[in-house]
C-alpha atoms as a PDB file:
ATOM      1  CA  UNK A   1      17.079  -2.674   4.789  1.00  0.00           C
ATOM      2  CA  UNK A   2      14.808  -5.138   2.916  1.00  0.00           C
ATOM      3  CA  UNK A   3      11.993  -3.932   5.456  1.00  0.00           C
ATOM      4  CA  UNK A   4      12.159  -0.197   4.406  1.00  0.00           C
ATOM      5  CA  UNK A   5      12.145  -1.218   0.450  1.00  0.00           C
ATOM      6  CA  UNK A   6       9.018  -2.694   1.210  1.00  0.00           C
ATOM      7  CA  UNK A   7       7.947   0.203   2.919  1.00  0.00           C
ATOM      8  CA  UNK A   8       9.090   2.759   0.044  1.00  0.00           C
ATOM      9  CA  UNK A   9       7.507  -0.146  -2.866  1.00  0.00           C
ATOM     10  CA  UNK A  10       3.956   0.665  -0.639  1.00  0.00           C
ATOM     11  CA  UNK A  11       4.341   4.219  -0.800  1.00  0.00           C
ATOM     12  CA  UNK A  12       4.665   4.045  -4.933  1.00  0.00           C
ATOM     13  CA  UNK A  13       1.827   1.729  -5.135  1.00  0.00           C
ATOM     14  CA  UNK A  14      -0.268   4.166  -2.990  1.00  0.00           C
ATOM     15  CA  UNK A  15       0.331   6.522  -5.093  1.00  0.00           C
ATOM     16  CA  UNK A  16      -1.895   4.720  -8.329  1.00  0.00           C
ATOM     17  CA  UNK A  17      -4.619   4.547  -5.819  1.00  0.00           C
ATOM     18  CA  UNK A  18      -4.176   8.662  -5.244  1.00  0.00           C
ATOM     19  CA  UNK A  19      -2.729   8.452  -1.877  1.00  0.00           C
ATOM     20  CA  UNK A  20       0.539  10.027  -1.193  1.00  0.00           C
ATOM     21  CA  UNK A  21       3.148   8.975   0.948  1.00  0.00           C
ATOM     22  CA  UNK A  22       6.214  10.837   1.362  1.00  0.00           C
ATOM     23  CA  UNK A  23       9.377   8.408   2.642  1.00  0.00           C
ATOM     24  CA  UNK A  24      12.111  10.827   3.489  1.00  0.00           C
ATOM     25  CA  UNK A  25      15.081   8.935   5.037  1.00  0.00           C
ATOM     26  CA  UNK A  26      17.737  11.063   7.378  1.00  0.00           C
ATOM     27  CA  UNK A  27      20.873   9.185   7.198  1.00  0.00           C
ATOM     28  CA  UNK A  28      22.819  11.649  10.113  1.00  0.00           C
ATOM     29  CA  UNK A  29      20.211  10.827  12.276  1.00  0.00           C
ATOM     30  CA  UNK A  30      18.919   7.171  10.967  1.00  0.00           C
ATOM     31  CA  UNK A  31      15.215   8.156  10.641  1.00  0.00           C
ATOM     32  CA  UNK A  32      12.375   7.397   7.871  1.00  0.00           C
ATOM     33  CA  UNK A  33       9.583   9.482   8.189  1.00  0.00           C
ATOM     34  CA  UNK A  34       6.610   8.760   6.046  1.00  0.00           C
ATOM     35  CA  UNK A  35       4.131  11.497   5.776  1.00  0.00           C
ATOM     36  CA  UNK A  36       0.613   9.981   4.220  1.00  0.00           C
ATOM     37  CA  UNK A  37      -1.810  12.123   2.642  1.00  0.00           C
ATOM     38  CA  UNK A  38      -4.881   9.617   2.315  1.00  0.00           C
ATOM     39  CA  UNK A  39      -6.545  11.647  -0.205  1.00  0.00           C
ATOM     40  CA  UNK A  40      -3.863  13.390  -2.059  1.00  0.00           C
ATOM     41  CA  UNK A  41      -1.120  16.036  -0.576  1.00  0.00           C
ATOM     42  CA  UNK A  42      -3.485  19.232  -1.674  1.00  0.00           C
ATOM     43  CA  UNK A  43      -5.190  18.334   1.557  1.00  0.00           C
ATOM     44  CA  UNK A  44      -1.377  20.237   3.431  1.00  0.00           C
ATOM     45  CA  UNK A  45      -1.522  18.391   6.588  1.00  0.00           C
ATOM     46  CA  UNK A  46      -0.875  14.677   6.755  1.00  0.00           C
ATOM     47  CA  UNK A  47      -3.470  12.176   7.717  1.00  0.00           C
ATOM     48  CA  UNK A  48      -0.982   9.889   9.459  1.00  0.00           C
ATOM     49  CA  UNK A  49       3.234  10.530   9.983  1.00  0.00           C
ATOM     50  CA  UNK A  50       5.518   7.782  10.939  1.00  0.00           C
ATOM     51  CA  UNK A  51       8.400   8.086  12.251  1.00  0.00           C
ATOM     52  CA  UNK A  52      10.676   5.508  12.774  1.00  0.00           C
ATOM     53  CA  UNK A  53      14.538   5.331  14.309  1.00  0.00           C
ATOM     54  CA  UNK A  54      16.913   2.597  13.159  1.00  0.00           C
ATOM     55  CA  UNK A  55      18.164   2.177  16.532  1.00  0.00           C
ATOM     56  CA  UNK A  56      14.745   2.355  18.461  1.00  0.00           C
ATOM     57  CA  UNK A  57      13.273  -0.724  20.161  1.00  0.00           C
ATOM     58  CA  UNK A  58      10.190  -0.017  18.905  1.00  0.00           C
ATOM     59  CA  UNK A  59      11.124   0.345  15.451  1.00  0.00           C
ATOM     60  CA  UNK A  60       9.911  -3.090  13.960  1.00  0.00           C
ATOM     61  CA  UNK A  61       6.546  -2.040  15.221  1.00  0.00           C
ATOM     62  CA  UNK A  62       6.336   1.221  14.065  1.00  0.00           C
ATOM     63  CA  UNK A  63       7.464  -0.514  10.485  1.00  0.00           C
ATOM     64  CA  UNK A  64       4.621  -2.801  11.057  1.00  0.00           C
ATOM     65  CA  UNK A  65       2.500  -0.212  11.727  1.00  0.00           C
ATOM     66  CA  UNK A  66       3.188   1.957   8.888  1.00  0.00           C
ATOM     67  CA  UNK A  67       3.224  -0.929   6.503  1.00  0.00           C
ATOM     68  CA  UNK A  68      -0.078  -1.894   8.018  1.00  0.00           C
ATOM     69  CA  UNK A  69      -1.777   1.616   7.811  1.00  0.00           C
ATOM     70  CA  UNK A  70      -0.637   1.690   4.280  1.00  0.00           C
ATOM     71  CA  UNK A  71      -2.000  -1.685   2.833  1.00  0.00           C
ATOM     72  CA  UNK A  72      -5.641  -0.574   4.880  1.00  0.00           C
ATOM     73  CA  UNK A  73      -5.591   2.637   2.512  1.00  0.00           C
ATOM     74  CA  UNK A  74      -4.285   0.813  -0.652  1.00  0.00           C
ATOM     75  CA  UNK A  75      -7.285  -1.916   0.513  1.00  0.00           C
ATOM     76  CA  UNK A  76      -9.981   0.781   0.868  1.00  0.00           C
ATOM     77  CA  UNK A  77      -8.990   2.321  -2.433  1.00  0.00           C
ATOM     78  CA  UNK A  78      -9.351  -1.179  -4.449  1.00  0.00           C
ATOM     79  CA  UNK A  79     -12.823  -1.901  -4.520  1.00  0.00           C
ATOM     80  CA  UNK A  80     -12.772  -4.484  -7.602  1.00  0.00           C
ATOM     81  CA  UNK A  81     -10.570  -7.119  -9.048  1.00  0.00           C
ATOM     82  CA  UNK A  82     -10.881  -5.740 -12.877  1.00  0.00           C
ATOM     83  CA  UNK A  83      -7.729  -4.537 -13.836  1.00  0.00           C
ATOM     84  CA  UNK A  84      -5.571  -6.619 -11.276  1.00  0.00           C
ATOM     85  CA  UNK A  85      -2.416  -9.173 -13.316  1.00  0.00           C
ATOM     86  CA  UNK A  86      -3.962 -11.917 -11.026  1.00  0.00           C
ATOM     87  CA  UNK A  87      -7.484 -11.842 -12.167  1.00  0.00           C
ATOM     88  CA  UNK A  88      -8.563 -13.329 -15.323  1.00  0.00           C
ATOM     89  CA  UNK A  89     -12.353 -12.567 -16.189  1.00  0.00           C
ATOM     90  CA  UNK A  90     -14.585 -15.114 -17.322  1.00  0.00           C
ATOM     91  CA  UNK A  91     -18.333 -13.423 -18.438  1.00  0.00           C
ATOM     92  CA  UNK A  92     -20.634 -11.619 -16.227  1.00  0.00           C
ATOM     93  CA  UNK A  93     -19.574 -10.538 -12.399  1.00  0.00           C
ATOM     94  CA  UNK A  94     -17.187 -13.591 -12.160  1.00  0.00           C
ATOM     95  CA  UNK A  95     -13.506 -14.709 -12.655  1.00  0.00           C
ATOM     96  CA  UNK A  96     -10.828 -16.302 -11.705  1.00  0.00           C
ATOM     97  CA  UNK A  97      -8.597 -15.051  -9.303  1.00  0.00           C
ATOM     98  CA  UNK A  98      -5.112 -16.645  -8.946  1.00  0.00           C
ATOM     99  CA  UNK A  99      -4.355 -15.449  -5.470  1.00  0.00           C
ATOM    100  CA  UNK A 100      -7.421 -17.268  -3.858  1.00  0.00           C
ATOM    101  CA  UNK A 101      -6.719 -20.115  -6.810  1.00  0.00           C
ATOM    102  CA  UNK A 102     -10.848 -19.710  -7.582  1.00  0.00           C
ATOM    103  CA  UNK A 103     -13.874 -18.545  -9.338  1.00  0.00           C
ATOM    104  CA  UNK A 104     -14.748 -14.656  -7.374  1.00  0.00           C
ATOM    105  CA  UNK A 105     -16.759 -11.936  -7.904  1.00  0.00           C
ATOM    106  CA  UNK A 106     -15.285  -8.655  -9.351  1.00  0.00           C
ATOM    107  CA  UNK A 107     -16.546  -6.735  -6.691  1.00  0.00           C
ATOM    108  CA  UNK A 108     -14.479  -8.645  -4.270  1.00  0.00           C
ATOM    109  CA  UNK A 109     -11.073  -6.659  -4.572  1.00  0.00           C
ATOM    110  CA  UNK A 110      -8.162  -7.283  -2.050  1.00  0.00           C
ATOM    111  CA  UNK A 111      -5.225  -6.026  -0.477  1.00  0.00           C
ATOM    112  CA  UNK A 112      -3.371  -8.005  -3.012  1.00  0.00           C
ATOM    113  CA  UNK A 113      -4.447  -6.225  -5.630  1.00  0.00           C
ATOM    114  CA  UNK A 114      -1.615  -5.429  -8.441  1.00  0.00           C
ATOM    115  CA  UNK A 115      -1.840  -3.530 -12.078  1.00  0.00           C
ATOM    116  CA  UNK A 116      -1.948  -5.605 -14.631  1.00  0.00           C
ATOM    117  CA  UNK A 117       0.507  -3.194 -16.641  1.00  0.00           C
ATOM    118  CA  UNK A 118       3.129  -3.898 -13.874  1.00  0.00           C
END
């Protein structure tokens, strides 16, 4: 189950970047679907839908996948380090950035990337 927590934690932190993704779980039929609207759900149709079966083979993939597509978005979506809990400025375009454990540009962002009111 730890796997789909993670998968439910991405979908609320796409959500600060303005992407939706909907994580409905069926438990008669032991599906999560995740419906991801890239650019906000006013858009109707999904970008991307996932669905995943507890009992198919293929189900750590698809996980995988959707975790993967996910992060991308999140990624593409954080195009700074100002504002992330890891990232301490220090004057001009540089600061320190705890994940890489060194001196960065702002502009560098990652898929790392937290709030610092989290």
């Amino acid at each position: 189950m730890k796997t789909y927590n993670e998968l439910l934690d991405l979908c609320f932190e796409a959500k600060k970047k303005g992407i939706h993704a909907f994580f409905n779980y069926s438990p008669h039929v032991n599906l999560v679907s995740i419906q991801v609207h890239k650019d906000g759900y006013e858009s109707n149709l999904p970008d991307k839908t996932f669905m995943i079966w507890f009992n198919d083979i293929n189900a750590v993939y698809e996980r995988q996948e959707a975790k993967n597509y996910i992060r991308g978005l999140i990624a593409e979506k954080t195009s700074t380090c100002m504002g992330c809990y890891r990232f301490e400025p220090k004057g001009g375009n540089l600061g320190y950035c705890e994940i890489q454990d060194h001196i960065i540009s702002i502009e560098m962002g990652c898929e790392e990337w937290e709030p610092a009111d989290v």
